[in-house]
N, C-alpha and C. Protein backbone atom coordinates (compact mmCIF):
# COMPACT_ATOMS: atom_id res chain seq x y z
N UNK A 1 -5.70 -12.38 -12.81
CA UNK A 1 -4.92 -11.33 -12.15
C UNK A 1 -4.02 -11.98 -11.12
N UNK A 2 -2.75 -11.47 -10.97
CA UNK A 2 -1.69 -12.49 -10.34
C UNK A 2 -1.29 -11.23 -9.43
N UNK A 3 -1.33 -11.07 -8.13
CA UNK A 3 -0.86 -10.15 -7.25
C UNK A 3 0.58 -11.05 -6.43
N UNK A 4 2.05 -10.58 -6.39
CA UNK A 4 2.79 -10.86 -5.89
C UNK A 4 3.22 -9.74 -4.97
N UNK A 5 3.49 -10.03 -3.64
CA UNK A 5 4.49 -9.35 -2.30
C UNK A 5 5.31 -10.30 -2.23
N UNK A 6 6.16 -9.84 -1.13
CA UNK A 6 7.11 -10.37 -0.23
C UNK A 6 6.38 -10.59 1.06
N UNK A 7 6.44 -12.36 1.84
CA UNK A 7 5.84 -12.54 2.39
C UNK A 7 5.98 -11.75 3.89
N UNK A 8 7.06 -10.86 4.25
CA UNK A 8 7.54 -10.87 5.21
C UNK A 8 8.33 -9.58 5.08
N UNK A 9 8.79 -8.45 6.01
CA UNK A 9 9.75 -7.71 5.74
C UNK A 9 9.92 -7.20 7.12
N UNK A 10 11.61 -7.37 6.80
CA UNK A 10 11.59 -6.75 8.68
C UNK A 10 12.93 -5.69 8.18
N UNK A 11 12.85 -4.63 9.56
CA UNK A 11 13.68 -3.30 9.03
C UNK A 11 13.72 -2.90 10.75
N UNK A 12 14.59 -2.12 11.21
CA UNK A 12 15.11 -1.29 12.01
C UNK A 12 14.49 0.07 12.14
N UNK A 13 14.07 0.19 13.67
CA UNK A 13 13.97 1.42 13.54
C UNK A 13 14.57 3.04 13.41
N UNK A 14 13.68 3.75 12.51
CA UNK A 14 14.78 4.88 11.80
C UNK A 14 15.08 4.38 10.80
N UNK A 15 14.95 3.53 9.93
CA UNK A 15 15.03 3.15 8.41
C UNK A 15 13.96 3.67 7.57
N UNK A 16 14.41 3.84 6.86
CA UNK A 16 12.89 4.13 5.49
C UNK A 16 12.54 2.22 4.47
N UNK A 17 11.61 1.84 4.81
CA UNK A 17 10.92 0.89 4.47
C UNK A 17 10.07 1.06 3.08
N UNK A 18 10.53 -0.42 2.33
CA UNK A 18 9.56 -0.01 1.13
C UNK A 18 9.19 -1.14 1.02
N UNK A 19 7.67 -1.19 0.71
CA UNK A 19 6.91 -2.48 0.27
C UNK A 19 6.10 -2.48 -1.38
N UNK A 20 6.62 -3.57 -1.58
CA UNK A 20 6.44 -3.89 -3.00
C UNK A 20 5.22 -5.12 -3.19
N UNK A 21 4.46 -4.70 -4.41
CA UNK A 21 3.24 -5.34 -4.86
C UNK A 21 3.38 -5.18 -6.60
N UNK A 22 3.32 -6.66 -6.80
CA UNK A 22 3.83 -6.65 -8.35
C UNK A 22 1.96 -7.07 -8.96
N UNK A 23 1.86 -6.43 -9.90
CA UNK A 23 0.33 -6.88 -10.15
C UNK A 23 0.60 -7.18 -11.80
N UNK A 24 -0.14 -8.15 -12.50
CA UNK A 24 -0.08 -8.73 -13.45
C UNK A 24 -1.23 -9.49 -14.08
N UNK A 25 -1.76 -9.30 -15.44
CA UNK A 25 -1.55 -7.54 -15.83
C UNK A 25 -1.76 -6.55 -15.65
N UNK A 26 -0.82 -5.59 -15.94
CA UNK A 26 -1.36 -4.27 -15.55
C UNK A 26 -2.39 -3.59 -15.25
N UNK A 27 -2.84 -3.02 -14.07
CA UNK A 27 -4.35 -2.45 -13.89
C UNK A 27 -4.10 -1.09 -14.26
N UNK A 28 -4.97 -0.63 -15.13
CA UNK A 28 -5.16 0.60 -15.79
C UNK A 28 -5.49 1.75 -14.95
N UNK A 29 -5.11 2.78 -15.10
CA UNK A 29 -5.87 3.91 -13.96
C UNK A 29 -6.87 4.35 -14.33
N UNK A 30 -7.41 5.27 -13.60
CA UNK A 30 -8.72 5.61 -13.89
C UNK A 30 -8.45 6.75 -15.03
N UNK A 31 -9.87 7.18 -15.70
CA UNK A 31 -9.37 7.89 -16.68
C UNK A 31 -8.85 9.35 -16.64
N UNK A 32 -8.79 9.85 -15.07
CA UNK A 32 -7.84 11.30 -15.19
C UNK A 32 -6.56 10.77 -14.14
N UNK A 33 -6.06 9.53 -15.01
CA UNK A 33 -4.57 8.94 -14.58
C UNK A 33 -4.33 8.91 -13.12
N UNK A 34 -5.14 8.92 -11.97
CA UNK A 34 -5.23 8.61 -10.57
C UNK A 34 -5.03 6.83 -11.24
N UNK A 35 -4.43 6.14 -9.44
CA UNK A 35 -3.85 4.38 -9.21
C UNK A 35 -5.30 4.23 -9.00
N UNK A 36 -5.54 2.98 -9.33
CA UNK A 36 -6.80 2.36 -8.59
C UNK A 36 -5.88 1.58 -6.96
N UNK A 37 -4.74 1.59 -7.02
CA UNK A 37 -4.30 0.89 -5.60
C UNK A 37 -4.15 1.82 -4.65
N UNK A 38 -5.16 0.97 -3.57
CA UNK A 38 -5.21 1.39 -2.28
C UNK A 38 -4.49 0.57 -1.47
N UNK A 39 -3.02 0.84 -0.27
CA UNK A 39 -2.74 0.34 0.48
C UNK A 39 -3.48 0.39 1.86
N UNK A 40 -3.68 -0.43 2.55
CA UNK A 40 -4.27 -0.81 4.33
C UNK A 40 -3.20 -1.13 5.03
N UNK A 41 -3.37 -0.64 5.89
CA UNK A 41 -2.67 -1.65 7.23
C UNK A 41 -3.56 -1.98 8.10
N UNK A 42 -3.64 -3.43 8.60
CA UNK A 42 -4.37 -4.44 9.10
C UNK A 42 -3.35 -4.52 10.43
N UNK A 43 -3.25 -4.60 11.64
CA UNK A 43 -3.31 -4.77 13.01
C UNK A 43 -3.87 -5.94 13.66
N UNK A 44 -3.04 -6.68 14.06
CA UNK A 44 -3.62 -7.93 14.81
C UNK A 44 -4.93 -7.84 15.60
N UNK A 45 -5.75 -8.37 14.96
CA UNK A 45 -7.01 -8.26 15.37
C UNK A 45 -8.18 -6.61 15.36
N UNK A 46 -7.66 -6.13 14.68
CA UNK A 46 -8.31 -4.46 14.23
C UNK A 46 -8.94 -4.80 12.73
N UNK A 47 -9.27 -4.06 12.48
CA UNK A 47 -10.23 -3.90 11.57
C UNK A 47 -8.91 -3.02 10.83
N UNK A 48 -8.90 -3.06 9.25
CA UNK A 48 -8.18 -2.55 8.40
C UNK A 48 -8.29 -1.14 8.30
N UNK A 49 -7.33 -0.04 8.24
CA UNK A 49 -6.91 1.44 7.76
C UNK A 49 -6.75 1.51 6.97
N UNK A 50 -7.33 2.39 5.96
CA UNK A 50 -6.39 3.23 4.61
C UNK A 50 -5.77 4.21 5.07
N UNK A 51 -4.24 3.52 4.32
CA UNK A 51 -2.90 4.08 4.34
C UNK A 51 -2.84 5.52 3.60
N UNK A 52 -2.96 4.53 1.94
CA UNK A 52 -2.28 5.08 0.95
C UNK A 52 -3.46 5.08 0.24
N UNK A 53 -4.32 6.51 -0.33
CA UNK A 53 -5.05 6.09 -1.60
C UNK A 53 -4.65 6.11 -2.56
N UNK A 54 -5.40 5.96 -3.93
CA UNK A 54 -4.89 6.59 -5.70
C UNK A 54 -3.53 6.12 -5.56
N UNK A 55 -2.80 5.36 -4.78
CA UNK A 55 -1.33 4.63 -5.20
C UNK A 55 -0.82 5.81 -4.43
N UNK A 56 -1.01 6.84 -4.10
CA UNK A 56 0.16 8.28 -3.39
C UNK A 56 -0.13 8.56 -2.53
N UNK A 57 -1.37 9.23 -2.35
CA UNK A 57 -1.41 10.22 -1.03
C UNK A 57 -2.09 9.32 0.32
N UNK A 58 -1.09 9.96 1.59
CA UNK A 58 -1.46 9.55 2.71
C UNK A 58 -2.91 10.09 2.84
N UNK A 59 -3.66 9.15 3.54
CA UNK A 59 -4.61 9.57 4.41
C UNK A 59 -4.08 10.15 5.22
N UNK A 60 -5.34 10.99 6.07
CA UNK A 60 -5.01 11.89 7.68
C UNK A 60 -4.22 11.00 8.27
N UNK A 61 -4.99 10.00 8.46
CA UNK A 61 -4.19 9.29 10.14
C UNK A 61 -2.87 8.82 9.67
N UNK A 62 -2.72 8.50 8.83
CA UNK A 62 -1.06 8.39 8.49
C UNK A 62 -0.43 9.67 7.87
N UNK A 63 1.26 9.85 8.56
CA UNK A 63 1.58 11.01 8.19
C UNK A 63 2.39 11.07 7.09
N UNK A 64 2.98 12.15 7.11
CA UNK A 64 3.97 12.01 5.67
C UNK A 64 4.78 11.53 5.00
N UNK A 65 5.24 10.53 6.47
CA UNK A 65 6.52 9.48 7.09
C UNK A 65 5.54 8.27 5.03
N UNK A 66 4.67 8.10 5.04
CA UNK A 66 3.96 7.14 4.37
C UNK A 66 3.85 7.77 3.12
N UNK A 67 4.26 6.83 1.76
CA UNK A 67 4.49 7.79 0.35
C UNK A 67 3.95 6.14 -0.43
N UNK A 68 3.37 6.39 -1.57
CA UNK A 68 3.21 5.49 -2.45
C UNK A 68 3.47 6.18 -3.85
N UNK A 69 3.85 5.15 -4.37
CA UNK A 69 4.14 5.05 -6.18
C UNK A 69 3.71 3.81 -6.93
N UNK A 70 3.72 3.98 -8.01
CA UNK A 70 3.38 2.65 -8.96
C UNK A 70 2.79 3.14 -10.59
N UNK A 71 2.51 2.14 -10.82
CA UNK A 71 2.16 2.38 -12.36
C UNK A 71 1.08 1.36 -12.71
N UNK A 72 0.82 0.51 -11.65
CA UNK A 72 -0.55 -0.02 -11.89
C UNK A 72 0.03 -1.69 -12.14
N UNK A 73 1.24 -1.92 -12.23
CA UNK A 73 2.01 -3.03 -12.58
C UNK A 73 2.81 -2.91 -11.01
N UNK A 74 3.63 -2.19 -11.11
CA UNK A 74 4.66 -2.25 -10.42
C UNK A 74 4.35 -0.85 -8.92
N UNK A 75 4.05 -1.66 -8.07
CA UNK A 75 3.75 -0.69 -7.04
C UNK A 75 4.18 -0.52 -6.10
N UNK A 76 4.58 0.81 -4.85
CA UNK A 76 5.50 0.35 -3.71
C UNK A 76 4.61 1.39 -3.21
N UNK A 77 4.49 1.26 -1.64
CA UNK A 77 4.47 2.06 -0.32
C UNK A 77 5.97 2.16 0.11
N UNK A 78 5.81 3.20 0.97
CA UNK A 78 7.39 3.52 1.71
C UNK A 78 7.13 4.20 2.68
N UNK A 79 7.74 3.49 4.23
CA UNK A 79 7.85 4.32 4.98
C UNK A 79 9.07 4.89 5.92
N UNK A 80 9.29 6.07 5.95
CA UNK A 80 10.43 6.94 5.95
C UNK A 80 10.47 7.05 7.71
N UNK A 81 11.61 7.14 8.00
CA UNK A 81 11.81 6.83 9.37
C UNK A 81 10.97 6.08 10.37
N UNK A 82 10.83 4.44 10.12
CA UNK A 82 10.17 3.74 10.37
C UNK A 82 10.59 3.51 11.90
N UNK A 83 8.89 3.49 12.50
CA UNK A 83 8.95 3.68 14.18
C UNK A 83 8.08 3.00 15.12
N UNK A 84 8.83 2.42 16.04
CA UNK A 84 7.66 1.31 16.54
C UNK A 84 6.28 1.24 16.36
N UNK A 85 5.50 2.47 16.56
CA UNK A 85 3.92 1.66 16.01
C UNK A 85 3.72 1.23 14.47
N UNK A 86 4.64 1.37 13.88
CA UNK A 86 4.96 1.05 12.34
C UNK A 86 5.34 -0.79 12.43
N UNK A 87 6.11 -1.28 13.84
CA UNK A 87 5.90 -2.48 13.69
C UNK A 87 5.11 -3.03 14.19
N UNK A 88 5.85 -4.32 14.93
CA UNK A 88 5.15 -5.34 15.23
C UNK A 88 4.13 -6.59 14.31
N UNK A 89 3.44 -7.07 14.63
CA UNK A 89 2.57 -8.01 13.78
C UNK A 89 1.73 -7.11 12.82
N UNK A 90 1.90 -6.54 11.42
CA UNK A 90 1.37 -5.72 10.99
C UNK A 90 1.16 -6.70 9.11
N UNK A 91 0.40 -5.98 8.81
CA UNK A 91 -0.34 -6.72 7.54
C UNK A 91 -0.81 -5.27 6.65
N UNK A 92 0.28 -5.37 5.75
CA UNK A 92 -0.28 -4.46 4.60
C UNK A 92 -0.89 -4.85 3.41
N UNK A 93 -1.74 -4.11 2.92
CA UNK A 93 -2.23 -5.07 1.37
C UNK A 93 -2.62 -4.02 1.01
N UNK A 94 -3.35 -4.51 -0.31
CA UNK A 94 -3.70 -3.38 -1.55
C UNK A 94 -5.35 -3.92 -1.88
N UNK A 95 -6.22 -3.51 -2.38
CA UNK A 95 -7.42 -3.17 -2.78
C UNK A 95 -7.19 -2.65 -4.22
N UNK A 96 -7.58 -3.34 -4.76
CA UNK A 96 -7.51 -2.80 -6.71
C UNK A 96 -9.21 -2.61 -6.95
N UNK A 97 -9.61 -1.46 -7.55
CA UNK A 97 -10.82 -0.79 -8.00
C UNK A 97 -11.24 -0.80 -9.03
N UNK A 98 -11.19 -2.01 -9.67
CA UNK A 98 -11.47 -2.23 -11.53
C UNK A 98 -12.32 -1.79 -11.55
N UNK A 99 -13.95 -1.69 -11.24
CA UNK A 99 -14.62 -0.58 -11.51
C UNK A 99 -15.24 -0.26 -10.63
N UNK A 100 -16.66 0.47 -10.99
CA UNK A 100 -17.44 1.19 -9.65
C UNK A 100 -17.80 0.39 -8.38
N UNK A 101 -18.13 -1.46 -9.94
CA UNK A 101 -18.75 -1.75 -8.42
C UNK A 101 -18.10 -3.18 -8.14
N UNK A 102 -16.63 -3.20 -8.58
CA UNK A 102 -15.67 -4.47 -8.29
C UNK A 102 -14.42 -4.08 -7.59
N UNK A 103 -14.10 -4.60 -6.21
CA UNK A 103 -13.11 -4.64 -5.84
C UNK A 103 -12.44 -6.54 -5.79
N UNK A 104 -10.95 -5.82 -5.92
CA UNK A 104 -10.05 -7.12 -5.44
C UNK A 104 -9.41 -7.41 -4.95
């Protein structure tokens, strides 16, 4: 399994931001077509948040400003009027759920 990002992304605030995760090969969804990708955001020295579950929907603590898509190959988060606590030293990643009891 070959997971590619971009090491780095910087944007202005009040931009809509999109982060890309290329996965290879394709991870299959589960069988009522929900993502197995989960995005986090990691915080210098914090303990990791879920963002984004099933590849789409925000969690609570993130608001609507936060959208995911993908197809299990080709995946993006996006965030829509991007605003200082959105920067700084920040670390997003993904969690893939091949099955009940394997993460990667």
């Amino acid at each position: 399994l070959t997971v590619t990002q971009p090491a780095a992304k910087t944007s202005s605030l009040g931009s809509t931001v999109t982060l890309t995760c290329n996965i290879n090969p394709k991870v299959k969804s589960w069988s009522d077509g929900t993502s197995r990708v989960h995005w986090y955001q990691q915080k210098s020295g914090l303990a990791p948040k879920l963002v984004i579950k099933l590849g789409k929907n925000p969690t609570d603590d993130f608001s609507s400003r936060f959208s995911g898509r993908g197809n299990g190959q080709n995946n993006e988060m996006t965030i829509s009027g991007f605003q200082a606590e959105d920067a700084a030293t920040l670390l997003y990643f993904i969690i893939l759920y091949t099955s009940a009891s394997t993460q990667i």
